[in-house]
Protein backbone atom coordinates (compact mmCIF):
# COMPACT_ATOMS: atom_id res chain seq x y z
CA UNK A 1 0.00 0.00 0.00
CA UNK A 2 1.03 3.52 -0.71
CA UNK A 3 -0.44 6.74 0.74
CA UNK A 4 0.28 9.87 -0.60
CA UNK A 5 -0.50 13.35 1.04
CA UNK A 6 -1.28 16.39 -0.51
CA UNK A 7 -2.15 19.15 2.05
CA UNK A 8 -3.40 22.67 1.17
CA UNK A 9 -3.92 24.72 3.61
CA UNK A 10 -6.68 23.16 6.33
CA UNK A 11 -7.69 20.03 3.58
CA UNK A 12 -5.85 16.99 3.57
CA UNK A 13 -6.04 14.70 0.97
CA UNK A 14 -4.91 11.13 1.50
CA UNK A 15 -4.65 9.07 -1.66
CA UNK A 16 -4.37 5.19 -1.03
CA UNK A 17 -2.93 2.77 -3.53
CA UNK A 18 -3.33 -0.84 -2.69
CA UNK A 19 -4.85 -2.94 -0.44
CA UNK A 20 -5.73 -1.65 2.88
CA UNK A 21 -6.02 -4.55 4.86
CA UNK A 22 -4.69 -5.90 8.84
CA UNK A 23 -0.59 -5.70 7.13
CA UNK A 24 -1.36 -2.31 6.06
CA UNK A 25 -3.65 -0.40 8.06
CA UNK A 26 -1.39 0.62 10.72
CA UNK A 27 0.41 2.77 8.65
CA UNK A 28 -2.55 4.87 8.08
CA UNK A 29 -3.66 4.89 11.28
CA UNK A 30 -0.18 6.30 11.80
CA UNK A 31 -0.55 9.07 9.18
CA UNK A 32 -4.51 10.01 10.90
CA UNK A 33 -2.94 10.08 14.30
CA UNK A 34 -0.28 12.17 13.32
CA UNK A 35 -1.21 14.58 10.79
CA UNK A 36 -4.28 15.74 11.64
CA UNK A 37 -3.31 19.12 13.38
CA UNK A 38 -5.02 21.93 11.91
CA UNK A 39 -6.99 19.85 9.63
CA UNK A 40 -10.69 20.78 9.14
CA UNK A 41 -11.22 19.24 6.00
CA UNK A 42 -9.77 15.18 5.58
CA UNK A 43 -10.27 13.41 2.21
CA UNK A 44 -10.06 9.83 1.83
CA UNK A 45 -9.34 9.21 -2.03
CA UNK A 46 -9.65 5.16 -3.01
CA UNK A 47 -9.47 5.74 -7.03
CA UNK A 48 -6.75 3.07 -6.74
CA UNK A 49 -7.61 1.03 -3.21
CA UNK A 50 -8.17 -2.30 -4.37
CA UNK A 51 -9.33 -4.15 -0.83
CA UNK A 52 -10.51 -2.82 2.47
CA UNK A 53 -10.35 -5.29 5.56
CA UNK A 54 -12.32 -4.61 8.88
CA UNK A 55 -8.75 -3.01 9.58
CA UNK A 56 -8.68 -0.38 7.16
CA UNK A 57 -12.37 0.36 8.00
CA UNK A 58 -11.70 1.01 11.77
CA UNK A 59 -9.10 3.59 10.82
CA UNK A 60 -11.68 5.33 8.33
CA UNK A 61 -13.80 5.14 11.41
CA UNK A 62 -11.16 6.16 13.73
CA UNK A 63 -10.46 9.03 11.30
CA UNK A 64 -14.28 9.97 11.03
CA UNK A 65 -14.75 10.34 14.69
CA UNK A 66 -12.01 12.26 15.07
CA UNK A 67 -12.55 14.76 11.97
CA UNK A 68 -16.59 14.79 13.48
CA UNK A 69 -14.74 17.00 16.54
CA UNK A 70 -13.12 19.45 14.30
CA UNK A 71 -14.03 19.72 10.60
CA UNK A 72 -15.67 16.91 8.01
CA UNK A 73 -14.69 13.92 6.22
CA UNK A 74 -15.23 12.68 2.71
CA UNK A 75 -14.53 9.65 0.79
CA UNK A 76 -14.10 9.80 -3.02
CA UNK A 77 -13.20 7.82 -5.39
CA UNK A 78 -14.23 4.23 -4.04
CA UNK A 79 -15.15 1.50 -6.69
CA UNK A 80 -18.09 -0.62 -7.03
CA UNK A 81 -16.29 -3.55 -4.25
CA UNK A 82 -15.15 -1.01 -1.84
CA UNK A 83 -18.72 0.54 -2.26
CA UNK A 84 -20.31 -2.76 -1.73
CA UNK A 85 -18.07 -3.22 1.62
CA UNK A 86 -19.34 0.14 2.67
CA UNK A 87 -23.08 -0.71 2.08
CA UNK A 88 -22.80 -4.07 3.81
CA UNK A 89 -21.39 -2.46 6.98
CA UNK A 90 -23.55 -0.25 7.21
CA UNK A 91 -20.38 2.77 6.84
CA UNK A 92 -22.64 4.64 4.47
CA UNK A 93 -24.49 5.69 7.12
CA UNK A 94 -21.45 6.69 8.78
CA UNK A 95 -19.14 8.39 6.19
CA UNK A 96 -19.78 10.59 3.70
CA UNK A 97 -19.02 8.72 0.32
CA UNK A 98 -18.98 11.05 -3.15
């Protein structure tokens, strides 16, 4: 998995490339917990996430609760799978997919 961050001013964007599964969620939960100073806007961009375990989702929710105590959240991006995860855990009732 690779995560690349683009920050301008208070949005940060978080582009992940990969699977984001129990190997590779840590290292995003890494990146929330650290880099979320000043943020008021945190995008989640999954144009080329290919899996999402109950690992990665706990960080998106993680990340949500957080960003719900000082700006918003959005996920873009996600494909038809990832969207299907989302729906079947009932996190489209909890993020804000686009």
């Amino acid at each position: 998995m690779n995560i690349s961050q683009e920050r301008n001013a208070d949005k940060l964007t978080l582009s992940i490339e990969g699977r984001l599964d129990t190997k590779t969620a840590p290292s995003l939960e890494q990146v929330v917990k650290s880099d979320l100073t000043g943020v008021t806007s945190l995008v989640f961009d999954l144009a080329e996430t290919t899996y999402i375990s109950s690992a990665g989702l706990r960080v998106l929710l993680m990340a949500q609760k957080q960003m719900n105590k000082q700006g918003e959240m959005t996920v873009i991006n996600a494909n038809n799978d990832l969207l299907e995860i989302f729906e079947v855990t009932g996190f489209t009732d909890i993020l804000t997919i686009e």
